[in-house]
Protein backbone atom coordinates (compact mmCIF):
# COMPACT_ATOMS: atom_id res chain seq x y z
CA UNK A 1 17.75 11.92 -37.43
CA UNK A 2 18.75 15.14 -35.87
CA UNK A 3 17.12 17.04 -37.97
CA UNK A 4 14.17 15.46 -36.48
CA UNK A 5 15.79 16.17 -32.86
CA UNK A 6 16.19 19.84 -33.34
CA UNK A 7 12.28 19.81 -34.96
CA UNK A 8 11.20 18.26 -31.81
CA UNK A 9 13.07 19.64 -29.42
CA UNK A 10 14.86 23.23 -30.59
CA UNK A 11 18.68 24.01 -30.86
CA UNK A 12 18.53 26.05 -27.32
CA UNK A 13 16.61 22.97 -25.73
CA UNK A 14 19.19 20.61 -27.15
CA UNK A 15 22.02 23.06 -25.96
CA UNK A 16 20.23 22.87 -23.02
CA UNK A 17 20.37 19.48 -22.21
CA UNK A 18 24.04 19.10 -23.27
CA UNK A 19 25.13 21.84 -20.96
CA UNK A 20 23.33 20.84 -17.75
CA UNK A 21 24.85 17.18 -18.63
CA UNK A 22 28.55 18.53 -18.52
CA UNK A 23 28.00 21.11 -16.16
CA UNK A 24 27.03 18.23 -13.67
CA UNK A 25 29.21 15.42 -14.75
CA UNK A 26 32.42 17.82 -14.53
CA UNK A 27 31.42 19.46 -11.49
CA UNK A 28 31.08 15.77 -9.46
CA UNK A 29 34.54 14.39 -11.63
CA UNK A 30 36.33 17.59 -10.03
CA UNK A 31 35.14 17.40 -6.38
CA UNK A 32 35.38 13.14 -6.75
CA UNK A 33 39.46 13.49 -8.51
CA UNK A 34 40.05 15.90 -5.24
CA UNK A 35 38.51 13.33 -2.72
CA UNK A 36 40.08 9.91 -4.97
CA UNK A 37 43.41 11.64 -4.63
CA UNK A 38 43.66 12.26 -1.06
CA UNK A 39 42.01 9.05 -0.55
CA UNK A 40 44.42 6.95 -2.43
CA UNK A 41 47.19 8.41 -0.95
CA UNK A 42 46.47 8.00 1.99
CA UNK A 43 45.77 4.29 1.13
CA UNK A 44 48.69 3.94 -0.72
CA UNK A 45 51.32 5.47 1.11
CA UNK A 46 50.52 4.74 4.73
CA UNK A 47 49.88 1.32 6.75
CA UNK A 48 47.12 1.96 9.60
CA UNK A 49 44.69 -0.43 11.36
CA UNK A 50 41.30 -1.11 9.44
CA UNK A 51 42.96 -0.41 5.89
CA UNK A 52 41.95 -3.50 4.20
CA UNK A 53 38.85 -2.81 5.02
CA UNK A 54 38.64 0.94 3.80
CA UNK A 55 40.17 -0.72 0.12
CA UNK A 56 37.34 -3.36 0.32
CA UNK A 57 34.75 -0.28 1.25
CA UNK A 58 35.70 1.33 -2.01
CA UNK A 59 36.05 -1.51 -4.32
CA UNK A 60 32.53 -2.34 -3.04
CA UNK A 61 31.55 1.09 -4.17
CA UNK A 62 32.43 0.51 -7.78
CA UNK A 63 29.59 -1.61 -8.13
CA UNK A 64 26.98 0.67 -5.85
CA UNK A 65 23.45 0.54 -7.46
CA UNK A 66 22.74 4.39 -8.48
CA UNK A 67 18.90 3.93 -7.41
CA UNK A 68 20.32 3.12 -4.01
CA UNK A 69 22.27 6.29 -4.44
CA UNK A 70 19.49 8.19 -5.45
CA UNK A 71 16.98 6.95 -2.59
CA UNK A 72 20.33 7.86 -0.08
CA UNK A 73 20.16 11.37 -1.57
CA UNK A 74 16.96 11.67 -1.44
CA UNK A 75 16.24 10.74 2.09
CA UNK A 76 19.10 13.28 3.21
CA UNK A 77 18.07 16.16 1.41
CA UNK A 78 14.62 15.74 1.52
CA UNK A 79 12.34 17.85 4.06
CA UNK A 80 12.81 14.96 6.56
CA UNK A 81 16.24 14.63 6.05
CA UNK A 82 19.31 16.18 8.61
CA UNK A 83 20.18 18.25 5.43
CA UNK A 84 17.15 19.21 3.72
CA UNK A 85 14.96 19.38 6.93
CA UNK A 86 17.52 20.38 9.35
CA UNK A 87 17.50 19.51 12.93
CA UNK A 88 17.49 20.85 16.38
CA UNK A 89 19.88 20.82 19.18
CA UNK A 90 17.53 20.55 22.96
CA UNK A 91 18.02 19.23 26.68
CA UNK A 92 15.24 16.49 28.20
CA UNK A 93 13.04 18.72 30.45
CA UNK A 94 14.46 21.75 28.72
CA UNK A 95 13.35 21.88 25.37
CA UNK A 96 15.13 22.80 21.82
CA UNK A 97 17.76 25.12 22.53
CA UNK A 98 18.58 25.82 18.83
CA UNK A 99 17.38 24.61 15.15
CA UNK A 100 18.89 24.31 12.00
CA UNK A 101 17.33 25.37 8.80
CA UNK A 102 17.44 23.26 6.13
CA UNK A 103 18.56 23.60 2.70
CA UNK A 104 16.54 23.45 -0.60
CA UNK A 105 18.84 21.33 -2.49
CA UNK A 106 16.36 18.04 -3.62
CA UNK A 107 15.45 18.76 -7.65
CA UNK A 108 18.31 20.89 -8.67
CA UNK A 109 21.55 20.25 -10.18
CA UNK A 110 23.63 20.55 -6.90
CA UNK A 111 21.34 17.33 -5.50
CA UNK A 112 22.52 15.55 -9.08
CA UNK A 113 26.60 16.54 -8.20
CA UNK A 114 25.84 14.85 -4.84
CA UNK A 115 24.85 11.64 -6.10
CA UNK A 116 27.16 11.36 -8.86
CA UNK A 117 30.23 12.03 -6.59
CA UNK A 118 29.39 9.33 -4.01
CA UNK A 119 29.51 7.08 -7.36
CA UNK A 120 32.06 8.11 -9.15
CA UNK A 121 34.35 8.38 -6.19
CA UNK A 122 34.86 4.75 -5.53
CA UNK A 123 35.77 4.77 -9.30
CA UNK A 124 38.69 7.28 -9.58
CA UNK A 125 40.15 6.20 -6.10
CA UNK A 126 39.96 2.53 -6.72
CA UNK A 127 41.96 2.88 -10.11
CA UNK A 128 43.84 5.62 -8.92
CA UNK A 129 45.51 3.22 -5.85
CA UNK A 130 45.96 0.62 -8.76
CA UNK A 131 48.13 2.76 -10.48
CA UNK A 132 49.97 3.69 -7.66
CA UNK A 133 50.36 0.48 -5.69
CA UNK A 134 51.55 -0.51 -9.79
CA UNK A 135 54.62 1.60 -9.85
CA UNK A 136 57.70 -0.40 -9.53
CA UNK A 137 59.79 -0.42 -6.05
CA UNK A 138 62.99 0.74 -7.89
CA UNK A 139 61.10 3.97 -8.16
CA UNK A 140 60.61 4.89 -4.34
CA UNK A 141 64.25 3.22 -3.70
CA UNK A 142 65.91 5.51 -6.11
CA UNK A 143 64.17 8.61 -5.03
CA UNK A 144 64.87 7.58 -0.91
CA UNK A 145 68.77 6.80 -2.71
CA UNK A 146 68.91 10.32 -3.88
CA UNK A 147 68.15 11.74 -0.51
CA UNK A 148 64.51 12.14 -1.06
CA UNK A 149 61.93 12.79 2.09
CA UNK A 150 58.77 10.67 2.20
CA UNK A 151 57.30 13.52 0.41
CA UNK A 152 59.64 13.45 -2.05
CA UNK A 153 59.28 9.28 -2.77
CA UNK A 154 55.04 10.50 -2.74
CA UNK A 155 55.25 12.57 -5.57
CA UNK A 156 58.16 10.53 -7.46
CA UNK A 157 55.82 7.88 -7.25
CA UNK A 158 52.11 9.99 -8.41
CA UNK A 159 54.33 11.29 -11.29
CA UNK A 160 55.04 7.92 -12.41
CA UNK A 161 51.53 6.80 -12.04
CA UNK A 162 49.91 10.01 -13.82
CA UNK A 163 48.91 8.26 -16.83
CA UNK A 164 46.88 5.49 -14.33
CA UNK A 165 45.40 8.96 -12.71
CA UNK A 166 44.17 9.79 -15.92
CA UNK A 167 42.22 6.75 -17.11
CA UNK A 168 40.93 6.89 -13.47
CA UNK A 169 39.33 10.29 -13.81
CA UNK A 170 38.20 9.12 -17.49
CA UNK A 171 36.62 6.67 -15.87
CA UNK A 172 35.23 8.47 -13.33
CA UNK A 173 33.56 10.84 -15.69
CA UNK A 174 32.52 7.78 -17.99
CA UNK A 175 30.00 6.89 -14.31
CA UNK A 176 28.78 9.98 -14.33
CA UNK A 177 28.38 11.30 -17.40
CA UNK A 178 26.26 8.16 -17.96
CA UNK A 179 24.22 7.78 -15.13
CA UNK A 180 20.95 8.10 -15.11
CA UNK A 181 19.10 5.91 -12.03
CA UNK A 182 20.04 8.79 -9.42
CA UNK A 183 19.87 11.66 -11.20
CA UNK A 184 16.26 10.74 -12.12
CA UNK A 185 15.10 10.58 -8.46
CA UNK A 186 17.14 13.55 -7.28
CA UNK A 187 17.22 15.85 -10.34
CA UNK A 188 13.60 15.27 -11.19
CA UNK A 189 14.37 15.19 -14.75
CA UNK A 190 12.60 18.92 -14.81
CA UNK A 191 12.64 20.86 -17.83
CA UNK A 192 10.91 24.71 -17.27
CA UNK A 193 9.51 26.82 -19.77
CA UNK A 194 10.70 30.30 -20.88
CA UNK A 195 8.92 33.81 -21.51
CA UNK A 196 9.20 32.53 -25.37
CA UNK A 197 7.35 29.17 -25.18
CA UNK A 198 10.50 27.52 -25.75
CA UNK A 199 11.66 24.91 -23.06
CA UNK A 200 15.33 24.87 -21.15
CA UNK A 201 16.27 22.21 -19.41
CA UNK A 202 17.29 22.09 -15.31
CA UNK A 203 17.94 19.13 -14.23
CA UNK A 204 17.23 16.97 -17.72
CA UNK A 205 20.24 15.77 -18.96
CA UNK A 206 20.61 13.61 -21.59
CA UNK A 207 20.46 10.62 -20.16
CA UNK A 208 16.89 10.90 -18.67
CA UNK A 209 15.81 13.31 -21.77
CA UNK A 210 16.66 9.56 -23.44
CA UNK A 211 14.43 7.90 -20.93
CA UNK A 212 11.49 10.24 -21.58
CA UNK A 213 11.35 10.02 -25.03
CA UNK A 214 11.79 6.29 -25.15
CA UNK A 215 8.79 6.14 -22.65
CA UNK A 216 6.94 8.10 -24.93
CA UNK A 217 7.88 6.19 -27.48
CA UNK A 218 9.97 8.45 -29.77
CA UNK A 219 12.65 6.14 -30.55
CA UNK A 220 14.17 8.20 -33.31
CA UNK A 221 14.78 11.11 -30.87
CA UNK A 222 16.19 8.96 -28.01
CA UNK A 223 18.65 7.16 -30.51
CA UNK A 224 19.94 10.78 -31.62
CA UNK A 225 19.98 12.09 -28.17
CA UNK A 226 22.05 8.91 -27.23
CA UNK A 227 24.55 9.53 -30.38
CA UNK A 228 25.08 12.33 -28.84
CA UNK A 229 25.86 11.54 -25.62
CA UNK A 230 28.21 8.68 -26.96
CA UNK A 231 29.83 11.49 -29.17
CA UNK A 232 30.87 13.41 -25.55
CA UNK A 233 31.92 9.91 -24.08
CA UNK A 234 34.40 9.31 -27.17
CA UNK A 235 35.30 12.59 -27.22
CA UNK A 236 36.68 12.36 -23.62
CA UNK A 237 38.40 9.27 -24.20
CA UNK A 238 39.88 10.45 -27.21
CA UNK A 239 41.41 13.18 -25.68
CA UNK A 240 42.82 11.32 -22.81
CA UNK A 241 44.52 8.71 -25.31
CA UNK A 242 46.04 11.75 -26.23
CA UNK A 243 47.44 12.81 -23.48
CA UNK A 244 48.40 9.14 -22.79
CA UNK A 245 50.56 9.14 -25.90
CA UNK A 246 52.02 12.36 -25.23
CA UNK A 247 53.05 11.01 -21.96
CA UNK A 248 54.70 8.21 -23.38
CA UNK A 249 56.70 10.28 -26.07
């Protein structure tokens, strides 16, 4: 079977497609871990008006359709969009005062980090406040007993619930690294074509490289490609049972 994979498609293209899938499925799990972490704290650790509301907002967002994603992405980064188009700044009677350029982002990896962040992010801060609002009270008592700040409880408590941190970022990266509905309208699933002959893919990862081929109908070379994707997906998890286990030693 891969044999047949590296016939059809060539040990750079495969690399290829592998790297572009990390590259982008890391890339949004780093930026989304930063924004899930702020975010749950702030959920978890303070009492303000409308917060019920926020948790429902991103416990909604768990189950966001990525083609809905996608079409979002699209329509802001696209030539009519505040971000891809830019827009201008004018008075009535006076006329535009100032515009702002827009930014080629549609069809390239950065557009495919977008739209996996604003889906994994839900992810990683939804489990994330689990594990916090989880920890025991005898935890924050003991660290405000010991003459601890609010601070000090904060990070008594994010230590304790490190482990819950982890499975939310594996989880997180489990959205991503498996999406393929946004990625397909705002990465273009583009391959290009070197000096050589040989292709190298842009925005192909392997999740739409497994959507091409079964449309084509290779169905040997999809089921490889998607071995290996579930390969990278174990992987991940193995090594955060790992570090689970560690923890608990």
């Amino acid at each position: 079977m891969f044999d047949g994979v590296l016939a059809e498609f060539g040990t750079r293209y495969l690399i290829s497609i592998v790297r572009v899938t990390l590259q982008v499925s890391l890339a949004a799990v780093a930026v989304s871990t930063v924004v899930s972490l702020l975010l749950a704290g702030l959920l978890g650790f303070r009492d303000f008006r409308g917060r019920q509301a926020v948790v429902s907002v991103v416990n909604t967002g768990m189950g966001f359709p990525s083609v809905v994603v996608g079409l979002l992405v699209l329509l802001l980064l696209s030539n009519a969009g505040p971000v891809g188009g830019g827009f201008s700044l004018g008075l009535p009677g006076v006329g535009v005062l100032y515009t702002f350029g827009g930014v080629e982002l549609l069809y390239t990896p950065t557009a495919m980090v977008v739209s996996q962040v604003i889906l994994a992010t839900p992810v990683i801060t939804s489990v994330t406040l689990s594990a916090i609002e989880g920890v025991d009270d005898s935890i924050r008592d003991a660290a405000f007993a010991a003459g601890g700040t609010a601070r000090d409880v904060q990070v008594a408590v994010v230590r304790e619930a490190r482990y819950g941190v982890v499975t939310a970022v594996l989880a997180g990266f489990g959205r991503a690294v498996s999406e393929v509905g946004s990625v397909l309208i705002v990465g273009g699933n583009i391959a290009i074509a070197t000096e050589g002959g040989a292709r190298v893919a842009f925005t192909r990862t392997l999740t739409t490289a497994i959507t091409l081929e079964s449309r084509q109908g290779n169905y040997g070379t999809g089921i490889a490609l998607g071995v290996v994707l579930l390969a990278i997906a174990l992987s991940v998890n193995a090594l955060g049972n790992v570090v689970r286990e560690r923890g608990r030693a």
